[in-house]
Protein backbone atom coordinates (compact mmCIF):
# COMPACT_ATOMS: atom_id res chain seq x y z
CA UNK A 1 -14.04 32.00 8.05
CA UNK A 2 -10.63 32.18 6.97
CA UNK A 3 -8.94 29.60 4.12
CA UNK A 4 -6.10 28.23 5.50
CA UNK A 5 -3.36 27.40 2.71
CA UNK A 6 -0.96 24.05 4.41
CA UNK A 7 -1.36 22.26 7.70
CA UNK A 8 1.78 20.33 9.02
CA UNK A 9 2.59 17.30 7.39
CA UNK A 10 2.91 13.75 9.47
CA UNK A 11 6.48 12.89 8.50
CA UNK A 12 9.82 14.19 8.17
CA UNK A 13 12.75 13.53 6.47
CA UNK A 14 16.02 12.88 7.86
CA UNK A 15 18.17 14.74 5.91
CA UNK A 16 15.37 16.78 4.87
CA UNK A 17 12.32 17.00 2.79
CA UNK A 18 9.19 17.52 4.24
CA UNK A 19 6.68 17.38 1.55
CA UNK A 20 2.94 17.27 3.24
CA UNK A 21 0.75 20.02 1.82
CA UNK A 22 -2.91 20.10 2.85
CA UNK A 23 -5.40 21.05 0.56
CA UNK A 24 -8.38 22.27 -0.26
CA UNK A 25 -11.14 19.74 0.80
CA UNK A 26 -14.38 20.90 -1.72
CA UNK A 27 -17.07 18.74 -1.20
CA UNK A 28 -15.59 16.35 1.09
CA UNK A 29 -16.71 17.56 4.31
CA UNK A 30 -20.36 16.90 3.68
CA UNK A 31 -23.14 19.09 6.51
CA UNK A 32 -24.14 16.34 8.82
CA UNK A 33 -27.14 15.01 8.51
CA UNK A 34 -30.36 16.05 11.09
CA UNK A 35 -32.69 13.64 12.52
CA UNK A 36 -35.78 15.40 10.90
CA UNK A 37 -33.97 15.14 7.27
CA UNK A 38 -33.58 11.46 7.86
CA UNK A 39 -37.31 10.66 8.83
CA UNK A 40 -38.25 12.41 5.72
CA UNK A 41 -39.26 9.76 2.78
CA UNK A 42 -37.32 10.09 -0.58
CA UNK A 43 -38.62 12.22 -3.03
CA UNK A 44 -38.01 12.05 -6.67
CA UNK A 45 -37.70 15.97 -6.87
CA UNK A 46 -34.98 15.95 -3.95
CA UNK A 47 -31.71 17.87 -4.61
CA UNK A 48 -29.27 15.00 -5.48
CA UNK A 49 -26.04 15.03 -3.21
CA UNK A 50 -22.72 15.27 -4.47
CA UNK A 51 -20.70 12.43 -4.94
CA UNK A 52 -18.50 11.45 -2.11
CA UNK A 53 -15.16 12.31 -2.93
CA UNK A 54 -12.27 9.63 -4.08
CA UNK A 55 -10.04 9.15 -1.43
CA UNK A 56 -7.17 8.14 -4.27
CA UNK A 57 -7.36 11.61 -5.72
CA UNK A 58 -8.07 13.15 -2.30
CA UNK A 59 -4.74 15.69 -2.51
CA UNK A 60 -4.40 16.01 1.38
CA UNK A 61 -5.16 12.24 1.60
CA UNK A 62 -2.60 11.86 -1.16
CA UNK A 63 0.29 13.72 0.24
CA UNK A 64 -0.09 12.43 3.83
CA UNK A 65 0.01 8.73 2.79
CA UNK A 66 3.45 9.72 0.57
CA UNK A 67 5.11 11.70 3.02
CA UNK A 68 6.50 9.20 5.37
CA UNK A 69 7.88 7.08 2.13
CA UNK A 70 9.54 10.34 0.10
CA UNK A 71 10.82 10.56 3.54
CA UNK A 72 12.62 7.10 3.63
CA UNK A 73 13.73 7.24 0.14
CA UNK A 74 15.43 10.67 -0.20
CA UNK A 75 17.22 10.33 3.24
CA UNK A 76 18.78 6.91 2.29
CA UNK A 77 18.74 7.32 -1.38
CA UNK A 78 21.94 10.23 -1.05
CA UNK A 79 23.76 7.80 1.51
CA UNK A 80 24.06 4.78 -0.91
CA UNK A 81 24.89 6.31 -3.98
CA UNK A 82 27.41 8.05 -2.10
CA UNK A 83 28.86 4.85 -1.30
CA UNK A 84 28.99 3.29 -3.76
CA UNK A 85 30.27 6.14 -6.15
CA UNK A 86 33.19 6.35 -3.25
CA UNK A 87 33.32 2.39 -3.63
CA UNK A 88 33.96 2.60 -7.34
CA UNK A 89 36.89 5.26 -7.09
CA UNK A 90 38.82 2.66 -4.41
CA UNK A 91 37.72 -0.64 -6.22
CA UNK A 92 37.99 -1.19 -10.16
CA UNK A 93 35.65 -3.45 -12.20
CA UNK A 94 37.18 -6.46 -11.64
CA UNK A 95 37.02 -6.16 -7.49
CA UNK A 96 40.87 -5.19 -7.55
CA UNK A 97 41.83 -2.33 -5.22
CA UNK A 98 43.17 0.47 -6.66
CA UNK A 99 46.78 1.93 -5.57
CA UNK A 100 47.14 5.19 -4.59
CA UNK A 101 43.74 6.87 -4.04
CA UNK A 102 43.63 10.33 -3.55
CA UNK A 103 39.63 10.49 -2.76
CA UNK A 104 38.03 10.27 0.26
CA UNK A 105 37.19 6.21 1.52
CA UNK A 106 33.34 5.19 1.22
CA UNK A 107 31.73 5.75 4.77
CA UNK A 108 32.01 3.25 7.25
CA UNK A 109 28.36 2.79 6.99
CA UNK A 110 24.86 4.87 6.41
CA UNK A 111 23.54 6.50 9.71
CA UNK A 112 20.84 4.86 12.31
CA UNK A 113 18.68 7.99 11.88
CA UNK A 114 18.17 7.43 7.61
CA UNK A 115 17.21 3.56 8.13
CA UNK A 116 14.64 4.49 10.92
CA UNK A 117 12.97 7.08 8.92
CA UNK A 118 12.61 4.09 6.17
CA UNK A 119 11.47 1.97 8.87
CA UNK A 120 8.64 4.26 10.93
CA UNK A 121 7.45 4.90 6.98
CA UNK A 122 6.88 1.25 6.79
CA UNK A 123 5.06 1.20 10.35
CA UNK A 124 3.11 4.59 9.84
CA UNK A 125 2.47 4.41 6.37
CA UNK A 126 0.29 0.99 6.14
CA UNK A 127 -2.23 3.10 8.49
CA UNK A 128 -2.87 6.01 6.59
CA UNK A 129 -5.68 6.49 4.03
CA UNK A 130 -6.01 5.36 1.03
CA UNK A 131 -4.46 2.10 0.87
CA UNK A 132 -1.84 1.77 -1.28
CA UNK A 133 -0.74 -1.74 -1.85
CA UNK A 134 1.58 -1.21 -4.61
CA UNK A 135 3.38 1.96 -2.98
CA UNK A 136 3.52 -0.34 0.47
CA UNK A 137 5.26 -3.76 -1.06
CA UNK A 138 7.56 -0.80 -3.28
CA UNK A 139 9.02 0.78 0.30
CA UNK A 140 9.30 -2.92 1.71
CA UNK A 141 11.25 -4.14 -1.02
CA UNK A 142 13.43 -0.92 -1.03
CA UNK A 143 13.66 -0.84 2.52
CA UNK A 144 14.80 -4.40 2.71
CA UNK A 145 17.38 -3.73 0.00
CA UNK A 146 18.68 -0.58 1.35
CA UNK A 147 19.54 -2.63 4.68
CA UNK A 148 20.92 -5.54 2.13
CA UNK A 149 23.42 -2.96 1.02
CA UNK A 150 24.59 -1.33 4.26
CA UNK A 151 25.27 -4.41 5.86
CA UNK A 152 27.77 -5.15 2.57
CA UNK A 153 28.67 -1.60 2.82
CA UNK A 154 30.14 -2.02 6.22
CA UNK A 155 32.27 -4.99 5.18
CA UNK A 156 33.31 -3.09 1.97
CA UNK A 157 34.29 -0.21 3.91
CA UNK A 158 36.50 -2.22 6.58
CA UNK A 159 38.08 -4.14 3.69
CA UNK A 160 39.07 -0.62 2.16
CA UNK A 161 40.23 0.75 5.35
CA UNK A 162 42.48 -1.85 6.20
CA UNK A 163 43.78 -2.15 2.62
CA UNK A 164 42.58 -5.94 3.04
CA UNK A 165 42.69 -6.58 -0.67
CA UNK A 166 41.24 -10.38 -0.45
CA UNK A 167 38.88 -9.20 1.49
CA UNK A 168 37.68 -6.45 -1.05
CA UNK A 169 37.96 -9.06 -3.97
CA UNK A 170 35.89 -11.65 -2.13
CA UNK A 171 33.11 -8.84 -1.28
CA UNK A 172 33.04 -7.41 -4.82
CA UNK A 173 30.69 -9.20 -6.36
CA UNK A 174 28.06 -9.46 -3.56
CA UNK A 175 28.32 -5.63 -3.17
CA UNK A 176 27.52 -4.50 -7.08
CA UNK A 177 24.68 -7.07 -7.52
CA UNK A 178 23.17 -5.67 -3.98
CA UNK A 179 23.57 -2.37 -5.25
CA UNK A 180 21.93 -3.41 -8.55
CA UNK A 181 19.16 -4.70 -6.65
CA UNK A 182 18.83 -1.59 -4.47
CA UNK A 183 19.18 0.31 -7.25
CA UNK A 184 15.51 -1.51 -9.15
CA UNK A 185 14.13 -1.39 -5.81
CA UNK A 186 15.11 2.56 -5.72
CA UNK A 187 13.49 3.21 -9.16
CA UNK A 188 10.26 1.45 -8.76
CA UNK A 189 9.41 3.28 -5.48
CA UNK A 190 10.20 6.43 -6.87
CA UNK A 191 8.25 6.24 -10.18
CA UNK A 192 5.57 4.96 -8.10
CA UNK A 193 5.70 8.13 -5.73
CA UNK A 194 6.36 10.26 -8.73
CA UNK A 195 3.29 9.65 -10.43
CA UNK A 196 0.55 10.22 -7.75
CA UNK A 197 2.78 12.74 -6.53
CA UNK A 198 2.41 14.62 -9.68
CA UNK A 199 -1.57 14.21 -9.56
CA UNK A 200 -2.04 14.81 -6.36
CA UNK A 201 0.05 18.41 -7.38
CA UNK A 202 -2.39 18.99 -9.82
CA UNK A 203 -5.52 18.24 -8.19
CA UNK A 204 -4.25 20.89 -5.59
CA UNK A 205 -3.57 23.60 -7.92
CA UNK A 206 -6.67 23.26 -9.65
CA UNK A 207 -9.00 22.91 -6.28
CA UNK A 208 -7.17 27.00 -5.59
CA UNK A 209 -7.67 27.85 -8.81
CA UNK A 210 -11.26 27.19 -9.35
CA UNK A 211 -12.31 28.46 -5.77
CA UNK A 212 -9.77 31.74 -5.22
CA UNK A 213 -8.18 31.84 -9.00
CA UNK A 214 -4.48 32.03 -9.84
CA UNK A 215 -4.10 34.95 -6.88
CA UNK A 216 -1.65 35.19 -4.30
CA UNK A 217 -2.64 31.48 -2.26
CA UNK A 218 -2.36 29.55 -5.80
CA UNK A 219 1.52 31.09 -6.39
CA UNK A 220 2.28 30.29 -2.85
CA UNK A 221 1.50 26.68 -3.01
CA UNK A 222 2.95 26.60 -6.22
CA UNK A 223 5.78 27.86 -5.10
CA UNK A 224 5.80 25.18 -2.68
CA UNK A 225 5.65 22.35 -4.79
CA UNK A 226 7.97 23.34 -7.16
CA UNK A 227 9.89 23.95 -4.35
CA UNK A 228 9.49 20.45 -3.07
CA UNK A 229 10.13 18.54 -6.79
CA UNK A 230 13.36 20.19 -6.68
CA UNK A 231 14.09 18.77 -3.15
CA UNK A 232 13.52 15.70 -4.56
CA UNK A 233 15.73 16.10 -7.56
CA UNK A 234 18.58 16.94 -4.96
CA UNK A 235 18.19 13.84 -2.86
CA UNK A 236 18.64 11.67 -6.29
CA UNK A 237 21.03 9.62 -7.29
CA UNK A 238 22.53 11.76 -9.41
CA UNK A 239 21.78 15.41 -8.13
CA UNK A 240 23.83 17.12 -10.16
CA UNK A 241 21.11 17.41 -13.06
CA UNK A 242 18.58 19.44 -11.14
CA UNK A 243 18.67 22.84 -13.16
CA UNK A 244 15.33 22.20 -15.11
CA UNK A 245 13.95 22.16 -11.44
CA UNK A 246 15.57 24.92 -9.87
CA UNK A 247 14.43 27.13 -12.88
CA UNK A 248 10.95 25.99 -12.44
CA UNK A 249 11.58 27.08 -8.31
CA UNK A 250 12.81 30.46 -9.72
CA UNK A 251 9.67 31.44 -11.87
CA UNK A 252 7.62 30.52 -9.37
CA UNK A 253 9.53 32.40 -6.77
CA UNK A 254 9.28 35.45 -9.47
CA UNK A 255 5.25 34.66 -9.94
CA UNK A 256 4.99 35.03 -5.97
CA UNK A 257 6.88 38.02 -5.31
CA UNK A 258 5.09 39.60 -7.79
CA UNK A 259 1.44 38.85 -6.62
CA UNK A 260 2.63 39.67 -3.17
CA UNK A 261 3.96 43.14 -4.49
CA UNK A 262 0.19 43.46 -5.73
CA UNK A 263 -1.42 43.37 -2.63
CA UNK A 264 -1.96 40.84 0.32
CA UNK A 265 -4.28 42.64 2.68
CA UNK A 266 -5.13 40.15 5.48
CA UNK A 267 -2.84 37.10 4.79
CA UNK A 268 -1.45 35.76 7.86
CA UNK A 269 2.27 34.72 7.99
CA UNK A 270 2.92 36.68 4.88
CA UNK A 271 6.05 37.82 5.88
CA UNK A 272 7.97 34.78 7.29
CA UNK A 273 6.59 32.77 4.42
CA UNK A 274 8.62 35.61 1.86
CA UNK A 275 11.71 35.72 3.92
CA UNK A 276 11.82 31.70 3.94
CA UNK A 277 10.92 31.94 0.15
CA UNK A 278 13.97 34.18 -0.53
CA UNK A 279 16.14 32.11 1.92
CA UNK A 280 15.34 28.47 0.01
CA UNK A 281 15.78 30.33 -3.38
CA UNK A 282 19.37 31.60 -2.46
CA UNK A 283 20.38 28.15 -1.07
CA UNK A 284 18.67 25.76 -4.09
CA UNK A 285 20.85 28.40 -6.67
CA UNK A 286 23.80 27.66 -4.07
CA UNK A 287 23.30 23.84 -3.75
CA UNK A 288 23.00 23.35 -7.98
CA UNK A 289 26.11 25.04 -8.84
CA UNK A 290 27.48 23.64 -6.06
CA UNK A 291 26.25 20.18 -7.20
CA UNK A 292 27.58 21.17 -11.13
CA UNK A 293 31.14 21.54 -9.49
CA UNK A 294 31.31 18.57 -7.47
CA UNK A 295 28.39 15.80 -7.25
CA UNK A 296 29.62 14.94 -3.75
CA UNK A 297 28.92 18.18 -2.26
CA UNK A 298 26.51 17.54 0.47
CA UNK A 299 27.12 20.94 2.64
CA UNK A 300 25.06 23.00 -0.08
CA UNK A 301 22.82 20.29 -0.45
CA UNK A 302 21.81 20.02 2.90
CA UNK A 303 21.88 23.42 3.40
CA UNK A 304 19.03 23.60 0.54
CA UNK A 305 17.02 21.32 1.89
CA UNK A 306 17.06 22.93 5.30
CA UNK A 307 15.51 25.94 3.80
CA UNK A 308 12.84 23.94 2.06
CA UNK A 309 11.65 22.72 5.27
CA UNK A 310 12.03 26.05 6.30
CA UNK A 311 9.85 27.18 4.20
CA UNK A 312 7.21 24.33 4.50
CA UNK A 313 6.71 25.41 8.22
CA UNK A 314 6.05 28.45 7.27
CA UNK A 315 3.70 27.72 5.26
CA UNK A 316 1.81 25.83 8.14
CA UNK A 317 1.14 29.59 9.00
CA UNK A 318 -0.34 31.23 5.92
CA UNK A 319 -3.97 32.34 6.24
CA UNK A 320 -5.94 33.65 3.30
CA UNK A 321 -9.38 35.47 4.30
CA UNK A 322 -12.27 34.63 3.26
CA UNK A 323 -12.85 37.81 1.15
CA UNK A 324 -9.66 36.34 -1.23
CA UNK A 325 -11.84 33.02 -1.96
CA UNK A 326 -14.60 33.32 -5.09
């Protein structure tokens, strides 16, 4: 049999991050067990089975039940701190509108597509194994307060438009404390998905490493999920600071390339999985100095993330033989 590396994920994300990796199962898929085993009386000297594994530390499990939320946050999470960073160059403190802007007005209001990838993660996620309460009432409150803000956002942005200062000054103070709240809602969802994230990374890397070692399969998933974290980092609030990330993206790029120069005899989807490597490497350099220039800068951005997702379907199609596993 052949060990295949990723399998599609379940969700998307609208402006881009698809995250799903599958993983190696180990003992979870249990041999099924005969009639004649289970008319057989318990012995003491019977080989005892392995635990069943924990579906909360289940990596494939882990990173299906996440994906549709990373989804919702990092497609809406750019779009309001957009806003209001726009917001706060028209408005000052106070709620008075400034005179004479030269930057570009807040957008009229965040696109249909970004609030319905929030909302199908709130009607797909609650299905997927393991339950996770905490992560569920986390996207419903952020959810909720992402759609608190846009409907201010819209008012805000008519007000500006029109140069309807009352209008502005009466909205100002609804607008920040929404955006305060939005902004809680933002960072308890994300710590949240950080930190099973994060284990669920782990577990992966170490299920590789134990059955194939630190070859050419554990440098491409790697390379993946390094890939992915700095995704993430660009779809922050504050994108700007994501060289620590690309530099982790570029060793493991490195670490591929060279394993891959070593030999890869009987891999499946080798090649597009390189070229989409290279291609997401260029762009996430591209997108961070981009980023360092001007935090607005969305072109490179989504240009980056593009090639990550590029590079995640390719490496639906990676196939390792069985001769590569230990």
């Amino acid at each position: 049999m052949s060990q295949k590396l990723f399998k599609p994920g379940r969700a998307a994300l609208a402006l881009a991050l698809v995250s799903s990796l599958s993983c190696d199962r180990g003992g979870a898929d249990a041999t099924p067990e005969t009639k004649a085993d289970a008319e057989q009386p318990a012995s003491d000297t019977a080989k005892p089975q392995p635990p069943e594994v924990d579906p909360s530390r289940d990596p494939q499990l882990i990173n299906n039940k996440l994906s549709p939320y990373a989804a919702c946050i990092n497609s809406t999470r750019p779009l309001v701190s957009s806003h209001y960073r726009r917001y706060g160059e028209w408005v000052d403190g106070d709620g008075a509108l400034k005179r004479k802007v030269k930057a570009p007005a807040p957008a009229e209001r965040l696109p249909a597509p970004a609030l319905e990838t929030c909302a199908k993660a709130l009607r797909e996620g609650k299905h997927l194994t393991p339950p996770l309460p905490e992560v569920e009432r986390a996207a419903t409150d952020y959810d909720a307060r992402t759609r608190e803000y846009e409907a201010l956002a819209v008012k805000a942005s008519a007000a500006i438009a029109g140069k309807d200062a009352d209008a502005v000054k009466e909205l100002h103070e609804q607008l920040v404390a929404a955006y305060d709240r939005w902004d809680n809602a933002n960072l308890e969802l994300t710590e949240k998905l950080d930190g099973l994230q994060a284990q669920a990374d782990a577990d992966a890397l170490d299920r590789v490493e134990a059955r194939a070692g630190k070859g050419l399969e554990y440098r491409a998933r790697e390379l993946v999920i390094t890939g992915r974290r700095f995704a993430h980092c660009l779809a922050s609030v504050d994108g700007s600071g994501c060289g620590d990330a690309l530099a982790a993206v570029e060793r493991a790029h490195a670490a591929f390339v060279e394993q891959a120069d070593a030999g890869a005899e009987g891999v499946t989807g080798l090649d597009p999985f390189r070229a989409g490597a290279e291609d997401f490497a260029t762009a996430a350099k591209a997108a961070t100095e981009a980023l360092a220039k001007n935090p607005d800068s969305q072109e490179s951005v989504a240009a980056a993330l593009g090639k990550f997702n590029a590079l995640v379907r390719a490496s639906a199609g990676l196939d390792f033989p069985a001769a590569a596993d230990k």
